[in-house]
N, C-alpha and C. Protein backbone atom coordinates (compact mmCIF):
# COMPACT_ATOMS: atom_id res chain seq x y z
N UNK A 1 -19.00 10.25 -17.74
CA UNK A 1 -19.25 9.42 -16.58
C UNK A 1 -18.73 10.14 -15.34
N UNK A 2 -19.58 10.24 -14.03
CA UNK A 2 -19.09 10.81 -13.08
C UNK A 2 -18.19 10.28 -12.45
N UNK A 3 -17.44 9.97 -11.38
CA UNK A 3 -16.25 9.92 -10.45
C UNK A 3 -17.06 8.56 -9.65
N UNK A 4 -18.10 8.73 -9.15
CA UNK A 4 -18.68 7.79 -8.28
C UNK A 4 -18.66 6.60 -9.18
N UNK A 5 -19.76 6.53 -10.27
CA UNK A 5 -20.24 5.64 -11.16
C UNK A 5 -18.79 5.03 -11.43
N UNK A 6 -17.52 5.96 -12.34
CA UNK A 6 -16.65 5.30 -12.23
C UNK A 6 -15.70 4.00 -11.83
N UNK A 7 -16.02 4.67 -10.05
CA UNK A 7 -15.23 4.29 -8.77
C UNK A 7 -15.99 2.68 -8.44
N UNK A 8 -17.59 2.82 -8.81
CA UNK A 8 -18.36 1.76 -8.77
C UNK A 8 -18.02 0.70 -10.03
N UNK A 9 -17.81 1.11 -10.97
CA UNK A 9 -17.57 0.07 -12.24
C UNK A 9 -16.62 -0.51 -11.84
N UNK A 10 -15.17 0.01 -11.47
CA UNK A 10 -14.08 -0.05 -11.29
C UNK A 10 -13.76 -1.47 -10.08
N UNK A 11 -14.87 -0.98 -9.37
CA UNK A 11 -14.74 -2.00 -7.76
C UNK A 11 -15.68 -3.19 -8.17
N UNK A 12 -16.71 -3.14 -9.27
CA UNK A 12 -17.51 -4.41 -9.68
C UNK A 12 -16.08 -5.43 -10.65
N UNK A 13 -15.39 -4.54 -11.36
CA UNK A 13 -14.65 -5.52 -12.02
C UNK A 13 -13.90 -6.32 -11.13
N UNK A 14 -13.15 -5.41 -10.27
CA UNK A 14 -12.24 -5.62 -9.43
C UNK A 14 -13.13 -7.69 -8.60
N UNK A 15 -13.71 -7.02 -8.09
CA UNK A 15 -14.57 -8.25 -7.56
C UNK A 15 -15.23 -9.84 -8.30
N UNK A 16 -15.24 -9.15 -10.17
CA UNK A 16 -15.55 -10.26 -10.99
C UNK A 16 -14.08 -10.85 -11.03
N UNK A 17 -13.05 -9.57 -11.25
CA UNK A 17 -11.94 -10.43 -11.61
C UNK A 17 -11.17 -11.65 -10.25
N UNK A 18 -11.97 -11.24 -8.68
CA UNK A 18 -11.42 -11.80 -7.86
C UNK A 18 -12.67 -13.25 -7.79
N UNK A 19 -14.05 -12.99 -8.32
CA UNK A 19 -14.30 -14.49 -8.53
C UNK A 19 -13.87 -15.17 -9.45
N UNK A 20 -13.22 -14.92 -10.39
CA UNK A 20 -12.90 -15.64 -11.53
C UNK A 20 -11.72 -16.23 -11.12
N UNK A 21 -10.64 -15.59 -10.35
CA UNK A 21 -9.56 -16.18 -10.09
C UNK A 21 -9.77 -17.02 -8.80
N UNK A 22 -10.54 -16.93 -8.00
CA UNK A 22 -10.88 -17.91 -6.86
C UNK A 22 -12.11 -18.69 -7.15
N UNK A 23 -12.91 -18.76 -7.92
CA UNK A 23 -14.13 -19.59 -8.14
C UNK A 23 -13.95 -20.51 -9.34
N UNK A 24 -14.29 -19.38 -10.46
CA UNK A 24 -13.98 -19.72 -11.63
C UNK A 24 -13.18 -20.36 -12.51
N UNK A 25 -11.58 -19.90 -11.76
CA UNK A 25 -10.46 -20.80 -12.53
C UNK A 25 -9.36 -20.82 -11.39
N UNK A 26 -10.01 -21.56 -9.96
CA UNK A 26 -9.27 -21.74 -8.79
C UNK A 26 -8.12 -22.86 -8.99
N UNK A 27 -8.39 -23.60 -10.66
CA UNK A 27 -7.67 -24.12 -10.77
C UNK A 27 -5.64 -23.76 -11.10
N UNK A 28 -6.22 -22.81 -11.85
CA UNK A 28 -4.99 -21.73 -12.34
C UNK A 28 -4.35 -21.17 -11.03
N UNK A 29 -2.55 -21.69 -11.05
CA UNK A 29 -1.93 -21.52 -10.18
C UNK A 29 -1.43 -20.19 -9.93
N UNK A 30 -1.04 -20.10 -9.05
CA UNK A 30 -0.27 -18.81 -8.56
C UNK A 30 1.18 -18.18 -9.50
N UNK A 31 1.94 -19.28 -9.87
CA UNK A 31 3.09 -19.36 -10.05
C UNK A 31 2.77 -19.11 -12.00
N UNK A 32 2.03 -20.03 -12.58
CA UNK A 32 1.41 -19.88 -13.17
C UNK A 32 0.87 -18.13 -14.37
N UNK A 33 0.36 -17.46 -12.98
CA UNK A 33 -0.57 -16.58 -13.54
C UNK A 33 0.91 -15.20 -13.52
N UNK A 34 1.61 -15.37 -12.15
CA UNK A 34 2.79 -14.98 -12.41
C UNK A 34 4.05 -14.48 -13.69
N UNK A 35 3.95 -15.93 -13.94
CA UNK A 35 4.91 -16.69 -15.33
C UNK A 35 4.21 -16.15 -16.54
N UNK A 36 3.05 -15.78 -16.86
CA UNK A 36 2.28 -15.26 -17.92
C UNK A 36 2.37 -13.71 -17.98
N UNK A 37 1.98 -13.23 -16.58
CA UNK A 37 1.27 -12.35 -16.85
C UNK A 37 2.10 -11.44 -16.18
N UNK A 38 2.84 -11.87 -14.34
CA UNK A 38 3.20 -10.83 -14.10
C UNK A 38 2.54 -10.59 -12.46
N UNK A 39 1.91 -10.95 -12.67
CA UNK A 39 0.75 -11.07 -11.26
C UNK A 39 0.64 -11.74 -10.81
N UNK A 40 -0.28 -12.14 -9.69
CA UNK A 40 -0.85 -13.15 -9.13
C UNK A 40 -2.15 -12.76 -8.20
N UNK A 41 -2.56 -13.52 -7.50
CA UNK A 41 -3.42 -13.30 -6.67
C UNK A 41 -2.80 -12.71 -5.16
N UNK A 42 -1.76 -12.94 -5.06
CA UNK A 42 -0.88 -12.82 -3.63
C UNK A 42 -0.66 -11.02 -3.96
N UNK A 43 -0.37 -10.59 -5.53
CA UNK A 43 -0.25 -8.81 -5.60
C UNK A 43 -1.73 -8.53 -5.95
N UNK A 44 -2.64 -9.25 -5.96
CA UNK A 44 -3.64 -8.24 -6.11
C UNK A 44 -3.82 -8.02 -4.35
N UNK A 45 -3.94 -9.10 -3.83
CA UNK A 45 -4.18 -8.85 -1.99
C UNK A 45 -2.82 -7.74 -1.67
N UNK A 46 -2.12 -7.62 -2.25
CA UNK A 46 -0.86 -6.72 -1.89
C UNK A 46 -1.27 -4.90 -2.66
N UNK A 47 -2.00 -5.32 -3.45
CA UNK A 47 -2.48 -3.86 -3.62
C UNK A 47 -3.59 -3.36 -2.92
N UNK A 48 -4.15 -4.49 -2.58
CA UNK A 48 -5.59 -4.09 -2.05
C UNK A 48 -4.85 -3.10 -0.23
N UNK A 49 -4.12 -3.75 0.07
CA UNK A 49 -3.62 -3.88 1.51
C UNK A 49 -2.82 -2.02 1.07
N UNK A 50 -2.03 -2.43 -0.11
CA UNK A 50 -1.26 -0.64 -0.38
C UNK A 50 -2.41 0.23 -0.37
N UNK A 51 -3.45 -0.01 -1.32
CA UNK A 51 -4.27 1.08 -1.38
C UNK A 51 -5.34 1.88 0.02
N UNK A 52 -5.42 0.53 1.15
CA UNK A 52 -5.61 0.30 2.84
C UNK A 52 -5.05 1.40 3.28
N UNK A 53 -3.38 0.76 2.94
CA UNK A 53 -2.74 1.76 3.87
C UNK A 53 -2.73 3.33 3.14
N UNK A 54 -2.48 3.69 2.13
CA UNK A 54 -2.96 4.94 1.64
C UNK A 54 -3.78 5.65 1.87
N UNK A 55 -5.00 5.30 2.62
CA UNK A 55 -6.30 6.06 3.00
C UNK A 55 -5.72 5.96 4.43
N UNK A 56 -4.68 5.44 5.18
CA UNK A 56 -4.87 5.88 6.15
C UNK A 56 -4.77 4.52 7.39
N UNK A 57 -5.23 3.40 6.32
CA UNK A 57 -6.09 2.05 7.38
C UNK A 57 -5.06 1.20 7.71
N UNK A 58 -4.94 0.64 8.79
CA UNK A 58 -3.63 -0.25 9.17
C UNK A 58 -4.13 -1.39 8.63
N UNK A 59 -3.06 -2.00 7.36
CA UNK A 59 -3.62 -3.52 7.16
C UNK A 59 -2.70 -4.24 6.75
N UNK A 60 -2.12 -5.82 7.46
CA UNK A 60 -0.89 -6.02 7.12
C UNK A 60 -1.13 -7.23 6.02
N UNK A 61 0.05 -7.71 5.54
CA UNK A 61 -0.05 -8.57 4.55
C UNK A 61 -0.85 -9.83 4.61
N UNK A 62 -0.45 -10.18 5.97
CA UNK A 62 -2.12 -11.44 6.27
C UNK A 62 -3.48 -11.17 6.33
N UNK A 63 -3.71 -10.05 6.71
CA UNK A 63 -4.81 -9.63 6.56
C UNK A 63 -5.60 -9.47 5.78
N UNK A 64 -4.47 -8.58 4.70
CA UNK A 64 -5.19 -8.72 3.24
C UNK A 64 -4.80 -10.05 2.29
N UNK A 65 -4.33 -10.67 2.67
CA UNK A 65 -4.39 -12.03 1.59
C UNK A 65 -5.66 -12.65 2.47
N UNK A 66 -6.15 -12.73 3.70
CA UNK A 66 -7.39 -13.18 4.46
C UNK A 66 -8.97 -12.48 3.97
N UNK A 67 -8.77 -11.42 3.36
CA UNK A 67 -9.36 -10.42 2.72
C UNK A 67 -9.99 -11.09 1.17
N UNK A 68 -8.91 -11.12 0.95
CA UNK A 68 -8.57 -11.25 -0.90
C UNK A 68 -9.04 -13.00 -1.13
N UNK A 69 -8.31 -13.77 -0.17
CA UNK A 69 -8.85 -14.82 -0.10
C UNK A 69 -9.45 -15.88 0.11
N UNK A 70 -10.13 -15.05 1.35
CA UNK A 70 -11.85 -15.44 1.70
C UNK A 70 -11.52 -16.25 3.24
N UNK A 71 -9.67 -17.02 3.34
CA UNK A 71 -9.98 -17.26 3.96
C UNK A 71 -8.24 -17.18 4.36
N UNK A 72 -8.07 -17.84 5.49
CA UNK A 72 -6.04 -17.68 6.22
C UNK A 72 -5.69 -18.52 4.82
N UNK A 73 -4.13 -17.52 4.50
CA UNK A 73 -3.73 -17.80 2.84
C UNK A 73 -2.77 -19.19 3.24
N UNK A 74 -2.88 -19.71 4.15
CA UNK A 74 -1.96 -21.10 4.76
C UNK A 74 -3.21 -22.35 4.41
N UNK A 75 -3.99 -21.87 4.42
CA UNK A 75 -5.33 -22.26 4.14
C UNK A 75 -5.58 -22.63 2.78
N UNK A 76 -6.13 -21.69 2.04
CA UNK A 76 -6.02 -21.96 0.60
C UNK A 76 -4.50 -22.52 0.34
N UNK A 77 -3.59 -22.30 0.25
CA UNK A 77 -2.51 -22.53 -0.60
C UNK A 77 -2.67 -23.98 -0.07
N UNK A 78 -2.66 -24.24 1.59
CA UNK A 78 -3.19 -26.02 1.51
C UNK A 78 -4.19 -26.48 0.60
N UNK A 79 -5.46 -26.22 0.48
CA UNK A 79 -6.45 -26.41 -0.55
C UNK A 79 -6.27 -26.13 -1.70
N UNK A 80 -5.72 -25.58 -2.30
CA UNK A 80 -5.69 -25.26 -4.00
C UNK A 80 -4.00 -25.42 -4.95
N UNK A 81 -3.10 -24.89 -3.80
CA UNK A 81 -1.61 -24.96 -4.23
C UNK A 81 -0.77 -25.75 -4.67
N UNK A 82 -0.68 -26.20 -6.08
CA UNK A 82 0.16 -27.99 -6.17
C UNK A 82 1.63 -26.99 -6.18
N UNK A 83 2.16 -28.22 -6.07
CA UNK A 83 4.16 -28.36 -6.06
C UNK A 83 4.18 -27.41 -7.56
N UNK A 84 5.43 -26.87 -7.94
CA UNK A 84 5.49 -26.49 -9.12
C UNK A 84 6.90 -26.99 -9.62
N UNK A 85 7.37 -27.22 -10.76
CA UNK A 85 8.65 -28.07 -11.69
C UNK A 85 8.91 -26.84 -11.17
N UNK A 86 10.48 -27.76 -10.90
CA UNK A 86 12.39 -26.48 -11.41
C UNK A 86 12.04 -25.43 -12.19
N UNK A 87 11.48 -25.65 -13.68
CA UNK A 87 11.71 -24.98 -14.99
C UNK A 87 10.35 -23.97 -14.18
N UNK A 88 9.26 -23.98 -13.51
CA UNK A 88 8.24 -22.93 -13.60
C UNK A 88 8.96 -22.41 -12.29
N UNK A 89 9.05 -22.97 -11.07
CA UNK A 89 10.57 -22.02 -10.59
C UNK A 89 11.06 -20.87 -10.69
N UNK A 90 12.12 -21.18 -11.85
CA UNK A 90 12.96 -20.04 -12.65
C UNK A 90 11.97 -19.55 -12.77
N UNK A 91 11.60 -19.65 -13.53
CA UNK A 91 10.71 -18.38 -14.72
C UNK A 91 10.14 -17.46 -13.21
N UNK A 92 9.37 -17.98 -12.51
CA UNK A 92 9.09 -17.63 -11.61
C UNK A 92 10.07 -16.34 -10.55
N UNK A 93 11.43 -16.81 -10.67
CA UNK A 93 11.96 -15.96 -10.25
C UNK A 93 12.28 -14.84 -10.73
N UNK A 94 12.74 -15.04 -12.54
CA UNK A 94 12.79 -13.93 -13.39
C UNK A 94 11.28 -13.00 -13.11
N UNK A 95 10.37 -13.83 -13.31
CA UNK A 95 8.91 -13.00 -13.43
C UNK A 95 8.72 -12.27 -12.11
N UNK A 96 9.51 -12.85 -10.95
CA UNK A 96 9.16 -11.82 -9.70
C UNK A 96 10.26 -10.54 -9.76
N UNK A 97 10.77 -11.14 -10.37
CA UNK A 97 12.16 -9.65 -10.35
C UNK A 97 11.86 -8.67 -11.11
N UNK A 98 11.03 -9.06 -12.22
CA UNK A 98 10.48 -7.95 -12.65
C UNK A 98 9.94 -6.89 -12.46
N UNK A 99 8.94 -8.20 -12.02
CA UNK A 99 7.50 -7.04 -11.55
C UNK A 99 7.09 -6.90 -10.60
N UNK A 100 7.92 -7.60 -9.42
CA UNK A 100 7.45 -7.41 -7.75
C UNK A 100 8.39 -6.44 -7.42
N UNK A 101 9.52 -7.00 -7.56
CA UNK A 101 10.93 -6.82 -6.72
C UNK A 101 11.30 -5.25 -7.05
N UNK A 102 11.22 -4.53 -5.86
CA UNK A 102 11.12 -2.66 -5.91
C UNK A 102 12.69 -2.45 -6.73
N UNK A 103 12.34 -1.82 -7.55
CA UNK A 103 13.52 -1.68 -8.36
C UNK A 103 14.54 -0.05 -8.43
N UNK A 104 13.85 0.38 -7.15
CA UNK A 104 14.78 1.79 -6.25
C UNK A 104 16.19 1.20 -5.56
């Protein structure tokens, strides 16, 4: 497979996996996908914005969550964001220390 075709597969997933998490299962929380997995929708807009600035492009963190999530992320999180329990919380905090929190 060439480099382009690649680069193209690569950016179609990228885009199924961002309707699935905003269309498809907009129900599935933030905190949630976090607590499982490690991620969320808030680091995929945070990579999208790293990989921005890597080529060069000025793009700050609102921008790309405005990007990523179609629309101002004060916005959605009003529309889609419920309260989350104490207990998903924690976990929440362990799960960001993991895998957010720069560990230099």
């Amino acid at each position: 497979m060439d480099d382009q075709t690649r680069i193209e597969l690569e950016a179609a997933a990228f885009r199924r996996l961002r309707k699935h998490l905003m269309d498809d299962r907009a129900d599935v929380q933030n905190i949630d996908l976090m607590n499982l997995a490690g991620f969320c929708r808030n680091c995929l807009s945070r990579w999208y914005m790293e990989a921005a600035q890597e080529r060069g492009l000025e793009m700050g963190k609102d921008e790309a969550r405005e990007i990523f999530y179609g629309m101002p992320y004060d916005a959605w999180k009003a529309q889609s964001q419920t309260e989350a329990a104490p207990e998903k919380q924690a976990a929440f905090e362990k799960a960001f220390k993991e895998n957010v929190t720069d560990k230099s």
